[in-house]
PDB file of N, CA and C in Angstrom:
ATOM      1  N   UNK A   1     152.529  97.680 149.590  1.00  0.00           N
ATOM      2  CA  UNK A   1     152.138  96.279 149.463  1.00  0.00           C
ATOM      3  C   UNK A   1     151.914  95.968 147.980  1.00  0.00           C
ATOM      4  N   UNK A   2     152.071  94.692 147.542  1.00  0.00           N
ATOM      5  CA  UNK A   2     152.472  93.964 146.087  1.00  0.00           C
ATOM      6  C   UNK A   2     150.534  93.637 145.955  1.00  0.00           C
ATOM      7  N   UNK A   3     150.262  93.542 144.886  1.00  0.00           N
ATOM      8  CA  UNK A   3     149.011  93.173 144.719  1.00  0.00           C
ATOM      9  C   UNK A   3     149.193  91.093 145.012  1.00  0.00           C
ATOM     10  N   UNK A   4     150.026  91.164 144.803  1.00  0.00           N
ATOM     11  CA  UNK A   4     149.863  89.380 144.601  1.00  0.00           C
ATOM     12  C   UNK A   4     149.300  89.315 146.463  1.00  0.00           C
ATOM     13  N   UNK A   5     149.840  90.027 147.366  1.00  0.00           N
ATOM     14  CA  UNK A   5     150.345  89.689 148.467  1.00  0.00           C
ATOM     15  C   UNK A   5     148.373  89.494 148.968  1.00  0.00           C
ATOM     16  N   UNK A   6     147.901  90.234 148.387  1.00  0.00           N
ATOM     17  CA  UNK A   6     146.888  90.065 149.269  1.00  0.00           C
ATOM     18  C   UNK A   6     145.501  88.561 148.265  1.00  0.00           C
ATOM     19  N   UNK A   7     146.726  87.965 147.702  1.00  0.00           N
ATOM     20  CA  UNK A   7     146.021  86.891 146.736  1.00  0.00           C
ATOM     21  C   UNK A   7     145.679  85.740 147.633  1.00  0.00           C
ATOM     22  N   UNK A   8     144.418  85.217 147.906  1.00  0.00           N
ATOM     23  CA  UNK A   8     144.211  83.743 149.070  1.00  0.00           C
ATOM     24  C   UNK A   8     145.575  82.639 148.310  1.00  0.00           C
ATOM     25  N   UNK A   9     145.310  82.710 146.808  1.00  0.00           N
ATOM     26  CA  UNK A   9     146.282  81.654 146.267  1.00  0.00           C
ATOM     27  C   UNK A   9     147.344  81.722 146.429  1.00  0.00           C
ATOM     28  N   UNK A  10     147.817  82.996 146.127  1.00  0.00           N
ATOM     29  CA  UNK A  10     149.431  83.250 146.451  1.00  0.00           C
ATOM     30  C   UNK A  10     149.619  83.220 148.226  1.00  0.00           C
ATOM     31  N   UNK A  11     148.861  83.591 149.057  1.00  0.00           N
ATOM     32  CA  UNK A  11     149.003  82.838 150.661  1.00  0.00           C
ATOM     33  C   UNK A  11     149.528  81.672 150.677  1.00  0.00           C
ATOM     34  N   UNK A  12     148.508  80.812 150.151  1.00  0.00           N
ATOM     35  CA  UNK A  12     148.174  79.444 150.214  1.00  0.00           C
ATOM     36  C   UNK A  12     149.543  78.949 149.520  1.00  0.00           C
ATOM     37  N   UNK A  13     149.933  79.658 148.423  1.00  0.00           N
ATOM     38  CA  UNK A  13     151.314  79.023 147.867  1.00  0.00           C
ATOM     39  C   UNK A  13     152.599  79.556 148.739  1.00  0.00           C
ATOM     40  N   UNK A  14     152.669  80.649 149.065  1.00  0.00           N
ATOM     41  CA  UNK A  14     153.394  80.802 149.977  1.00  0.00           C
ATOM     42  C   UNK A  14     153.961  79.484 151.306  1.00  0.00           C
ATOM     43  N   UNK A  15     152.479  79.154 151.579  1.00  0.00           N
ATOM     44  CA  UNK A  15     152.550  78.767 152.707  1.00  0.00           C
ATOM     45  C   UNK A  15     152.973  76.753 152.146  1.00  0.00           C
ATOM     46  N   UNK A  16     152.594  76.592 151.182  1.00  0.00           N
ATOM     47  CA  UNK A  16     153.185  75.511 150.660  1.00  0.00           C
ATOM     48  C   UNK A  16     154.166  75.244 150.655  1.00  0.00           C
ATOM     49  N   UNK A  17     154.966  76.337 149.921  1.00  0.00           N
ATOM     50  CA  UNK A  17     156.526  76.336 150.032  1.00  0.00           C
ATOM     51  C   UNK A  17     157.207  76.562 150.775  1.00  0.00           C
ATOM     52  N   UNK A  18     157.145  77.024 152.074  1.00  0.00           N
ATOM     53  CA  UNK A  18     157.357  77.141 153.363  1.00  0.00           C
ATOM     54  C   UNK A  18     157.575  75.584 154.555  1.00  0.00           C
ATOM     55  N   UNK A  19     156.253  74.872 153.423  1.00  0.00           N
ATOM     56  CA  UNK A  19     156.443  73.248 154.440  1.00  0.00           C
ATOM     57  C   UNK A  19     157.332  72.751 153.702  1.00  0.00           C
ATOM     58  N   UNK A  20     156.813  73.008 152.305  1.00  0.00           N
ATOM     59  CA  UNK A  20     158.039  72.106 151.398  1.00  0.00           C
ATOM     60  C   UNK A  20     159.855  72.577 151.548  1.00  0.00           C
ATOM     61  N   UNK A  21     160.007  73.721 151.960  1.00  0.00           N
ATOM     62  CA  UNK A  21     161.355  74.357 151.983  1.00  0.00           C
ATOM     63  C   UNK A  21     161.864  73.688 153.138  1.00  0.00           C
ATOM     64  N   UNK A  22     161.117  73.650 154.239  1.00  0.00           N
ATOM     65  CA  UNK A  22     161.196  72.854 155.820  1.00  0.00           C
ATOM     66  C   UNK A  22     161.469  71.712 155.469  1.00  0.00           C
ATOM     67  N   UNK A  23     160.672  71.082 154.697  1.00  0.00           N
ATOM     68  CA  UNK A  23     161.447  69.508 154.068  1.00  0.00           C
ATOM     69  C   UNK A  23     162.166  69.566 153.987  1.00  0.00           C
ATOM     70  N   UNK A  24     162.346  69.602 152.701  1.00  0.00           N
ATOM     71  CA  UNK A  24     163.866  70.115 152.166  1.00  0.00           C
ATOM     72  C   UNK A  24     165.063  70.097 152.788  1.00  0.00           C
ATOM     73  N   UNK A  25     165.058  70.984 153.809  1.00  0.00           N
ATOM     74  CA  UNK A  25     166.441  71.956 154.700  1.00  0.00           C
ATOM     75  C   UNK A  25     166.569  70.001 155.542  1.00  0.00           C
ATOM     76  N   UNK A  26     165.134  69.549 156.152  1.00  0.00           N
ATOM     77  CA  UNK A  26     165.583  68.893 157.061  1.00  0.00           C
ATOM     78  C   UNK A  26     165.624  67.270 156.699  1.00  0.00           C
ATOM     79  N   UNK A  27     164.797  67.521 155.230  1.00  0.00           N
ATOM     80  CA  UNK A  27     165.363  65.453 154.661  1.00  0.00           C
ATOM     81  C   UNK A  27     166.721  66.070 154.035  1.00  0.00           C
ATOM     82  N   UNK A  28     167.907  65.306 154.211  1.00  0.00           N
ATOM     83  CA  UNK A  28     169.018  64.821 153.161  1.00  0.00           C
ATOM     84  C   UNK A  28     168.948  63.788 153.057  1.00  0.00           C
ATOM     85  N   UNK A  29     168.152  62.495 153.209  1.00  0.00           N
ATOM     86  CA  UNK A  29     168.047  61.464 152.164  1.00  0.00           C
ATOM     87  C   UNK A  29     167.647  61.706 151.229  1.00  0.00           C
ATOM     88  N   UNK A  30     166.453  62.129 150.580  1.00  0.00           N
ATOM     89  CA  UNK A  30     165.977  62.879 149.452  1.00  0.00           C
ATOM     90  C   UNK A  30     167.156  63.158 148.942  1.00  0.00           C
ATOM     91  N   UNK A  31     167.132  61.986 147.570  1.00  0.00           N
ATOM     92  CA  UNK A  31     168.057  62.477 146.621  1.00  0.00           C
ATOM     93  C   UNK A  31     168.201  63.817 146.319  1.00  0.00           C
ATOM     94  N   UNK A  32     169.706  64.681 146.175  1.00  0.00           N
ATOM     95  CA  UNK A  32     169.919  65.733 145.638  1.00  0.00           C
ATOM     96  C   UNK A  32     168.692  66.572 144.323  1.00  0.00           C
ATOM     97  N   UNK A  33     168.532  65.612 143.266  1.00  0.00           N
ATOM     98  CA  UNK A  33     167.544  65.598 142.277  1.00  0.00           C
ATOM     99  C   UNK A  33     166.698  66.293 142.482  1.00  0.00           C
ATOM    100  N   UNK A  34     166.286  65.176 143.533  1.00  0.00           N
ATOM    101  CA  UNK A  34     164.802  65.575 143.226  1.00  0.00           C
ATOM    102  C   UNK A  34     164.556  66.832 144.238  1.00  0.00           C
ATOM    103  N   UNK A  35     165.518  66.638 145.350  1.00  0.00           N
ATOM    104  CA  UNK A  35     165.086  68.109 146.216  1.00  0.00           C
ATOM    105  C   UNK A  35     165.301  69.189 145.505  1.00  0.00           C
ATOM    106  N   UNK A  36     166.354  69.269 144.424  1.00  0.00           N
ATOM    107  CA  UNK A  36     166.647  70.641 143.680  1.00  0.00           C
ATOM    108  C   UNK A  36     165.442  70.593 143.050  1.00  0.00           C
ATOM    109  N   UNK A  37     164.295  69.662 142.121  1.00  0.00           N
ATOM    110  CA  UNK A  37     163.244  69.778 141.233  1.00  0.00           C
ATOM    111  C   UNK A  37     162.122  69.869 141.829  1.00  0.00           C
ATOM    112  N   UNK A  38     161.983  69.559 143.468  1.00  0.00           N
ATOM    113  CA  UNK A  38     160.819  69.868 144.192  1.00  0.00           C
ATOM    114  C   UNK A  38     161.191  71.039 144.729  1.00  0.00           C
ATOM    115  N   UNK A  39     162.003  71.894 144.746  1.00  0.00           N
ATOM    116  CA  UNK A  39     162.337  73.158 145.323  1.00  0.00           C
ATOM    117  C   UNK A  39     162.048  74.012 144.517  1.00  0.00           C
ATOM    118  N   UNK A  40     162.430  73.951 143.381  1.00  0.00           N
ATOM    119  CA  UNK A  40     162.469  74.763 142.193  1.00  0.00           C
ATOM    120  C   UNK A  40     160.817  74.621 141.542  1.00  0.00           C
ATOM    121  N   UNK A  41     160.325  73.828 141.624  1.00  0.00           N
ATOM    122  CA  UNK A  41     158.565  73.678 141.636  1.00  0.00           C
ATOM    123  C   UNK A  41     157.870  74.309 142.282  1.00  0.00           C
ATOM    124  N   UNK A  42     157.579  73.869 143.904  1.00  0.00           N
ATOM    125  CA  UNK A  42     157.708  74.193 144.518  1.00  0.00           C
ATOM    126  C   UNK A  42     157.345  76.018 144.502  1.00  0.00           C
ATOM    127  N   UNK A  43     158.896  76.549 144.296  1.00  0.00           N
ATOM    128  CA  UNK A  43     159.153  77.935 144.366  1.00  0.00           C
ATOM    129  C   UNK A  43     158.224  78.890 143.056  1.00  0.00           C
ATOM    130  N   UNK A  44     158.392  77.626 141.683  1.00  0.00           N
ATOM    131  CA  UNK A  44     157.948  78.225 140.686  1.00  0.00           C
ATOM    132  C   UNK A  44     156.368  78.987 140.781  1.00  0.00           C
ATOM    133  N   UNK A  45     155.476  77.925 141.181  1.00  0.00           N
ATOM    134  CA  UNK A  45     154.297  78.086 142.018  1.00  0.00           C
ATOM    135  C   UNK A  45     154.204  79.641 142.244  1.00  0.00           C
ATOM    136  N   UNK A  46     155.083  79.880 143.695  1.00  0.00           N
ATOM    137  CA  UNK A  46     154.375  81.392 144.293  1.00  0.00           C
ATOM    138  C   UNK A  46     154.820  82.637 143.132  1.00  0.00           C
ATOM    139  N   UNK A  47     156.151  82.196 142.416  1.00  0.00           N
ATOM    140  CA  UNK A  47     156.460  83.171 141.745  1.00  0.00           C
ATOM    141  C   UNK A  47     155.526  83.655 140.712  1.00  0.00           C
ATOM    142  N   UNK A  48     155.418  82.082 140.076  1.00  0.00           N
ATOM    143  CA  UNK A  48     154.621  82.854 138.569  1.00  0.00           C
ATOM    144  C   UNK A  48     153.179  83.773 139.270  1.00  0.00           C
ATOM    145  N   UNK A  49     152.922  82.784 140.623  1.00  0.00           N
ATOM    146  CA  UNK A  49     150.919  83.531 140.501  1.00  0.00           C
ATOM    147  C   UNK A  49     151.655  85.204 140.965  1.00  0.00           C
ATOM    148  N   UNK A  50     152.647  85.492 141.272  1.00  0.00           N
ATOM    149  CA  UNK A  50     153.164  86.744 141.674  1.00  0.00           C
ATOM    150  C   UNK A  50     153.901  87.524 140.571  1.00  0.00           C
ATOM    151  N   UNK A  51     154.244  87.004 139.570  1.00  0.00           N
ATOM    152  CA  UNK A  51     154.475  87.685 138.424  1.00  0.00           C
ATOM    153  C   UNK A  51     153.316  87.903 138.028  1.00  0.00           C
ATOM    154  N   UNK A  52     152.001  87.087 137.459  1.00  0.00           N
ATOM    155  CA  UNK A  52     151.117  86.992 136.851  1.00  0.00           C
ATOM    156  C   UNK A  52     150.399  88.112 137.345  1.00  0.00           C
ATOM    157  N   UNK A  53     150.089  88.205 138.464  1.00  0.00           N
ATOM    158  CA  UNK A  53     149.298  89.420 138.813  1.00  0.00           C
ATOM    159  C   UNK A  53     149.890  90.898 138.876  1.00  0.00           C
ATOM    160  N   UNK A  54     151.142  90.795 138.004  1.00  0.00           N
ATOM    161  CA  UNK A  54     151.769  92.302 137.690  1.00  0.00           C
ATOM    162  C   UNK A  54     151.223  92.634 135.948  1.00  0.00           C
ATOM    163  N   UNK A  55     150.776  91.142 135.599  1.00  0.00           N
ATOM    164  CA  UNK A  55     150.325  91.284 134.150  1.00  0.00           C
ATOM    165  C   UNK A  55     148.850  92.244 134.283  1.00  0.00           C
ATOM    166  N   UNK A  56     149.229  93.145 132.522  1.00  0.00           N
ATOM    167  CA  UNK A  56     147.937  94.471 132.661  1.00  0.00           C
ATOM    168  C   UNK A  56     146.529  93.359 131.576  1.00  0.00           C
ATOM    169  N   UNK A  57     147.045  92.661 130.752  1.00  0.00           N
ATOM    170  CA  UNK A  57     146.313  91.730 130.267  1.00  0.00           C
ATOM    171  C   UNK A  57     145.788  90.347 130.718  1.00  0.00           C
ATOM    172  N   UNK A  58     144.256  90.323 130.555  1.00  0.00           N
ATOM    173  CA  UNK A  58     144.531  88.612 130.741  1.00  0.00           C
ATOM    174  C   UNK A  58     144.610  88.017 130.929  1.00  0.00           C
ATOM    175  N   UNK A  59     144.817  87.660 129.336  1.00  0.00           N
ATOM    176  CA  UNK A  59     146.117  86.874 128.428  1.00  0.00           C
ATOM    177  C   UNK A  59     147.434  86.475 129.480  1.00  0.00           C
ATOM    178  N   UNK A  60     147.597  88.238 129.704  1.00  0.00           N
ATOM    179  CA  UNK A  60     149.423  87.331 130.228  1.00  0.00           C
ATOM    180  C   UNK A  60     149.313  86.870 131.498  1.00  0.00           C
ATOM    181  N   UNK A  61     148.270  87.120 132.167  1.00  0.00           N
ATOM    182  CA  UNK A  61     148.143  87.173 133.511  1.00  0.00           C
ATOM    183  C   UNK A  61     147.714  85.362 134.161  1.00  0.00           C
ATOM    184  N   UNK A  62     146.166  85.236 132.656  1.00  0.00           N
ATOM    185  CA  UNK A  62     146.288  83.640 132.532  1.00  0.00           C
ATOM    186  C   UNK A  62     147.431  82.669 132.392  1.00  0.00           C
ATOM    187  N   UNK A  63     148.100  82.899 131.277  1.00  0.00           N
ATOM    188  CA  UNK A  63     149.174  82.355 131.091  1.00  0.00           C
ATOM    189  C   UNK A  63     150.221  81.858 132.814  1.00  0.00           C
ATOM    190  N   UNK A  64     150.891  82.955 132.869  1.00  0.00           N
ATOM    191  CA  UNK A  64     151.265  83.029 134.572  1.00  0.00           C
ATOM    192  C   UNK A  64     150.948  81.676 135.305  1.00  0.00           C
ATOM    193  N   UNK A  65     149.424  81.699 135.256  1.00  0.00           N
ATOM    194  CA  UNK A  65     148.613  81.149 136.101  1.00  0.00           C
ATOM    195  C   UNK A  65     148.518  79.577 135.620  1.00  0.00           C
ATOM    196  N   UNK A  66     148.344  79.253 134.751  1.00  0.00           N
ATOM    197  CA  UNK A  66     148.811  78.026 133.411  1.00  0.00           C
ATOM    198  C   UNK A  66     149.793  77.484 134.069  1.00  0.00           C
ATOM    199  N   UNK A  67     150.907  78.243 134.054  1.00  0.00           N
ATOM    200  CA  UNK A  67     152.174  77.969 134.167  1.00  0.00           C
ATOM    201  C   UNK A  67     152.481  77.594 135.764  1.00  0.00           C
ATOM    202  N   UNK A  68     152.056  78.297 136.596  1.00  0.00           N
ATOM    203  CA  UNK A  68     151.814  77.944 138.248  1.00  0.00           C
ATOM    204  C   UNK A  68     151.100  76.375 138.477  1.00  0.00           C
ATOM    205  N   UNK A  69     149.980  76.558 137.868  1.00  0.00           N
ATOM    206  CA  UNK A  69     149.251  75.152 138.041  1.00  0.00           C
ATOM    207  C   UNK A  69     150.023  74.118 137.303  1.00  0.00           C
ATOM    208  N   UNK A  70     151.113  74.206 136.077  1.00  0.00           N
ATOM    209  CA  UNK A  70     151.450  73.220 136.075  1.00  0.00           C
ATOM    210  C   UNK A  70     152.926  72.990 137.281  1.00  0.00           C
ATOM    211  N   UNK A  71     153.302  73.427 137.306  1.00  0.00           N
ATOM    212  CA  UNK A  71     154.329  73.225 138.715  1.00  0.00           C
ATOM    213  C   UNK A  71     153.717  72.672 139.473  1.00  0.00           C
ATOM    214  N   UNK A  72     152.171  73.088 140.251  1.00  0.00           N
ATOM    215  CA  UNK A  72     151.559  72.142 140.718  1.00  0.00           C
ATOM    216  C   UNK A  72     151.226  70.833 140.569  1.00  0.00           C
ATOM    217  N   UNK A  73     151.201  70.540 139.659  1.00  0.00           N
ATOM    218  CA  UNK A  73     150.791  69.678 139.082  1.00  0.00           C
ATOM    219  C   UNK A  73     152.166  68.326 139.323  1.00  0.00           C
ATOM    220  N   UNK A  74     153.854  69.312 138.869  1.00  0.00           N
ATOM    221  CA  UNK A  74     154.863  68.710 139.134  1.00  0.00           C
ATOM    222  C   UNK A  74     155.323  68.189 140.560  1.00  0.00           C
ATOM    223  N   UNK A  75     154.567  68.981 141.407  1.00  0.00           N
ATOM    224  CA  UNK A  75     155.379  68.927 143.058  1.00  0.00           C
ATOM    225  C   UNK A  75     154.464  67.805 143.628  1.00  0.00           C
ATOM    226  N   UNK A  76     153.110  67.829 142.917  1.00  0.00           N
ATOM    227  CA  UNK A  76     152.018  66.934 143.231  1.00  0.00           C
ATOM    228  C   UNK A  76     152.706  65.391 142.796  1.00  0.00           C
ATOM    229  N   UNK A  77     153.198  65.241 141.915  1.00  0.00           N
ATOM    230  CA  UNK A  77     153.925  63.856 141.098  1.00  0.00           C
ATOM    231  C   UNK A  77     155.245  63.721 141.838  1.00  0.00           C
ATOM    232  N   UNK A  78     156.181  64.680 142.115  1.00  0.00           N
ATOM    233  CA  UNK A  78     157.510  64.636 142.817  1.00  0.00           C
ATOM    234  C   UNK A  78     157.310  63.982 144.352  1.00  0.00           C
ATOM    235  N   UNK A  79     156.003  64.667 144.917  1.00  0.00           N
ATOM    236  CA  UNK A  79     155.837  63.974 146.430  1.00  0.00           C
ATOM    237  C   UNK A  79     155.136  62.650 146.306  1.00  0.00           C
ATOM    238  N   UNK A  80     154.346  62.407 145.591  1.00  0.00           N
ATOM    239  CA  UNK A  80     153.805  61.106 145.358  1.00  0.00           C
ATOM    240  C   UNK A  80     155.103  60.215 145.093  1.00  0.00           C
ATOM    241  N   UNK A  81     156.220  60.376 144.364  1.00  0.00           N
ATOM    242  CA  UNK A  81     156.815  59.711 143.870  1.00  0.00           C
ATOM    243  C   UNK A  81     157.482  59.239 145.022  1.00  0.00           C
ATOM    244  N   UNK A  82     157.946  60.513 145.638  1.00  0.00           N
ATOM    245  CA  UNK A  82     158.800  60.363 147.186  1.00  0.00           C
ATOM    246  C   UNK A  82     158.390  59.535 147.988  1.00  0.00           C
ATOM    247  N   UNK A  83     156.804  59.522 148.329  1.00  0.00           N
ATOM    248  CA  UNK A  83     156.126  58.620 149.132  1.00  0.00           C
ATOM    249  C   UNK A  83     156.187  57.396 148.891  1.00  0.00           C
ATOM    250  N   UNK A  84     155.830  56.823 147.685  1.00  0.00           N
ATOM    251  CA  UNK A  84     156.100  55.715 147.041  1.00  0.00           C
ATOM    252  C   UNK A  84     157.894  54.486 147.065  1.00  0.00           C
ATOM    253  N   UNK A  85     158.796  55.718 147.137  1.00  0.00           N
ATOM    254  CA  UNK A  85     159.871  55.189 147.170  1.00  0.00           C
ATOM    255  C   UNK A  85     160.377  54.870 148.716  1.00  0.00           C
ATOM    256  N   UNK A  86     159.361  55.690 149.721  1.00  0.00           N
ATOM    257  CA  UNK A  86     159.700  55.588 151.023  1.00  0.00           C
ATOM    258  C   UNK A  86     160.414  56.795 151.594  1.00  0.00           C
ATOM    259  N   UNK A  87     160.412  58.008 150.885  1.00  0.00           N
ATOM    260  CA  UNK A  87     161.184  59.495 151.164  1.00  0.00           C
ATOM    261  C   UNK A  87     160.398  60.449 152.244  1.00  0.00           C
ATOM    262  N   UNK A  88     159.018  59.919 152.065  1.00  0.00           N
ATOM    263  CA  UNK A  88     157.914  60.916 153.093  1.00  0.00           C
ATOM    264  C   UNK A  88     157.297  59.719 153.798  1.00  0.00           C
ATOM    265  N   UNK A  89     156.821  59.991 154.677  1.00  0.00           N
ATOM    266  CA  UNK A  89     155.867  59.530 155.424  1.00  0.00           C
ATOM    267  C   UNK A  89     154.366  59.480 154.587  1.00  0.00           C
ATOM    268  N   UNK A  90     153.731  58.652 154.922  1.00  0.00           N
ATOM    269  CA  UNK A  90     152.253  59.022 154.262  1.00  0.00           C
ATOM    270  C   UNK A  90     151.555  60.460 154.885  1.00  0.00           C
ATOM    271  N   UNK A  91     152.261  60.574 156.382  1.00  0.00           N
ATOM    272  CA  UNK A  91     151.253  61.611 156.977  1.00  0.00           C
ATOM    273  C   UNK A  91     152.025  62.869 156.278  1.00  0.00           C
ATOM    274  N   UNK A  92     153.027  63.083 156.204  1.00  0.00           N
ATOM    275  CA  UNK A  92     153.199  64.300 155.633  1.00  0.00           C
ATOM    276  C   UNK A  92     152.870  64.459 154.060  1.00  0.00           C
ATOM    277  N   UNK A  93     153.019  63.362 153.358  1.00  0.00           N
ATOM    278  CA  UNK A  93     152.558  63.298 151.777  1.00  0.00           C
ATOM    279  C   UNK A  93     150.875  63.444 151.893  1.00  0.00           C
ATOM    280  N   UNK A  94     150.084  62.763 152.800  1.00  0.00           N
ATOM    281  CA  UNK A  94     148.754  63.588 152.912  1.00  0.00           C
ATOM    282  C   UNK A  94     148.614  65.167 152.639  1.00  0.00           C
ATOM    283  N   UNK A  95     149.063  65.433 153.634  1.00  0.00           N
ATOM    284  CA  UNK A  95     149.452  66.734 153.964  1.00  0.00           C
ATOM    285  C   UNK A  95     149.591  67.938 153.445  1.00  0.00           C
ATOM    286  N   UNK A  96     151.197  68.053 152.243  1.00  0.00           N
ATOM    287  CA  UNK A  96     151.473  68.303 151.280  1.00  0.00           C
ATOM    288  C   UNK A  96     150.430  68.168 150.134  1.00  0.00           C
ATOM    289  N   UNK A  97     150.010  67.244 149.658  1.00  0.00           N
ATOM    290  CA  UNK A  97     148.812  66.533 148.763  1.00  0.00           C
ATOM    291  C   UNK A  97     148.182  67.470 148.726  1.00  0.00           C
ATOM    292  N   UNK A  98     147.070  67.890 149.742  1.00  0.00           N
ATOM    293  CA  UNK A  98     145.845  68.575 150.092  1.00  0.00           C
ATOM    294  C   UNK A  98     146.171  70.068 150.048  1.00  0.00           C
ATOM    295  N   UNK A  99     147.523  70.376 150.529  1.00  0.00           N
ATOM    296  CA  UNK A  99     147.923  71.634 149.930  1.00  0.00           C
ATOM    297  C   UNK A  99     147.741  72.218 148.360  1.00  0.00           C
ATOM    298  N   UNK A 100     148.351  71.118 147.457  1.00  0.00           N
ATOM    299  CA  UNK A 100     148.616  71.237 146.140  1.00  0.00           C
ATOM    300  C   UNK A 100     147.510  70.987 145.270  1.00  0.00           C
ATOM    301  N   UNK A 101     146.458  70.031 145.682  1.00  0.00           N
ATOM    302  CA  UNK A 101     145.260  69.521 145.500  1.00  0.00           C
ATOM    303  C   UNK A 101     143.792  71.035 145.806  1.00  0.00           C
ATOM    304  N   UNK A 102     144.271  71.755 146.459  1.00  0.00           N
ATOM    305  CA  UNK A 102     143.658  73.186 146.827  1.00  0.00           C
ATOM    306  C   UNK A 102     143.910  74.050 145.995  1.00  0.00           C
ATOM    307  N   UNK A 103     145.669  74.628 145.936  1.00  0.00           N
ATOM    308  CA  UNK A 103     146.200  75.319 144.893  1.00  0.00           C
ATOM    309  C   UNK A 103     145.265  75.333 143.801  1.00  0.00           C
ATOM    310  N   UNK A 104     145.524  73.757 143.071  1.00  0.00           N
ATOM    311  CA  UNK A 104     145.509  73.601 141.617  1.00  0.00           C
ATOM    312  C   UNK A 104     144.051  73.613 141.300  1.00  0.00           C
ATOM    313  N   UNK A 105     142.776  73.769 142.557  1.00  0.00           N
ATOM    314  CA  UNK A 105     141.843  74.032 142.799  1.00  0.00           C
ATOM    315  C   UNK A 105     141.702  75.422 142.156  1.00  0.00           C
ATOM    316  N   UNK A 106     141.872  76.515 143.191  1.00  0.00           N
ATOM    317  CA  UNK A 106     142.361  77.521 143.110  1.00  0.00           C
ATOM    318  C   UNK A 106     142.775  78.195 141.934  1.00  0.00           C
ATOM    319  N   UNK A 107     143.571  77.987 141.403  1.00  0.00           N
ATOM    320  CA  UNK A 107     144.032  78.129 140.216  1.00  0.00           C
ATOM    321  C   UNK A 107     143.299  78.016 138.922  1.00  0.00           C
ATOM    322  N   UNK A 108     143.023  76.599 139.185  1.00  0.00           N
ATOM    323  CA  UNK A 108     141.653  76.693 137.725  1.00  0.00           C
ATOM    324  C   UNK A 108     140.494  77.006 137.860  1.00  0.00           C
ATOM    325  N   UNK A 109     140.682  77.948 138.692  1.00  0.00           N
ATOM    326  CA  UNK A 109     139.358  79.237 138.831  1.00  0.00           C
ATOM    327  C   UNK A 109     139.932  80.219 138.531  1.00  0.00           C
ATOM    328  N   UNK A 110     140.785  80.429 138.552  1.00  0.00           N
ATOM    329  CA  UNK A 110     140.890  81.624 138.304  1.00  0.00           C
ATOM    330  C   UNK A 110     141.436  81.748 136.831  1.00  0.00           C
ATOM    331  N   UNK A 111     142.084  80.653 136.098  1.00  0.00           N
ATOM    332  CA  UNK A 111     142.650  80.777 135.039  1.00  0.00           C
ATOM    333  C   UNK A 111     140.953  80.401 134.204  1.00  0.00           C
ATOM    334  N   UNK A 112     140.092  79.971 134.709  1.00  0.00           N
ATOM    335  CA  UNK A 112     138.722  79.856 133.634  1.00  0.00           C
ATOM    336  C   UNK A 112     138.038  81.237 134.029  1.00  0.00           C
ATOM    337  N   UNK A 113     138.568  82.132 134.996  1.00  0.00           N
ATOM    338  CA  UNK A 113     137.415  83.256 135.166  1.00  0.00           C
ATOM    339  C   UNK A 113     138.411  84.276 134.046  1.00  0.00           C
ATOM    340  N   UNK A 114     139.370  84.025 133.780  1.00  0.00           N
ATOM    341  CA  UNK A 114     140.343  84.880 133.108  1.00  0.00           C
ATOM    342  C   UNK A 114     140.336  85.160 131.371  1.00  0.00           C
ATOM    343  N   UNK A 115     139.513  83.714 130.866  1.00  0.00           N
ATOM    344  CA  UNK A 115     139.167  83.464 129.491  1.00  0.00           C
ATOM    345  C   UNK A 115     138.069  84.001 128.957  1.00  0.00           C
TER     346      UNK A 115
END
């Protein structure tokens, strides 16, 4: 077993990208765009907090984590945007929201316990 695996955050991002990938597969209205830039967000998320926790410093390990929360930060603006244009439902942009709104919770705890 991977150390990330037993991370609540990296769960929790896992499990984000899992609803968001389910989107994805099943909106094709969602412009091409933006599904490739909410996918790739999205994905960036579980990776970095799963690279990050292979880091022996830190430094690099914060960083990682920096870098995760801002993806969050992106998928958080990409679904708002979606909602806004009429691409999600409000109930699933709730939804999603409170996911990413946890994460980025999450995250800046751990990137301030790291400094």
């Amino acid at each position: 077993m991977f150390p990330y695996e037993n991370l609540d955050v990296y769960k929790k991002a896992y499990s984000a990208n899992r609803i968001v990938y389910g989107l994805l597969k099943g909106n094709k209205v969602i412009p091409g765009y933006a599904r490739d830039q909410l996918g790739r967000a999205s994905l960036s998320i579980m990776l970095n907090i799963a690279e990050g926790s292979a880091k022996f410093s830190n430094k690099d390990r914060r960083n990682f984590y920096v870098t995760a929360r801002g993806s969050t930060f992106e998928c958080a603006a990409l679904i708002a945007f979606l909602k806004d244009e009429n691409e999600l439902t409000n109930e699933v942009f709730e939804g999603i929201k409170k996911e990413y709104d946890s994460l980025s919770r999450m995250l800046f705890t751990m990137i301030k316990n790291l400094e």
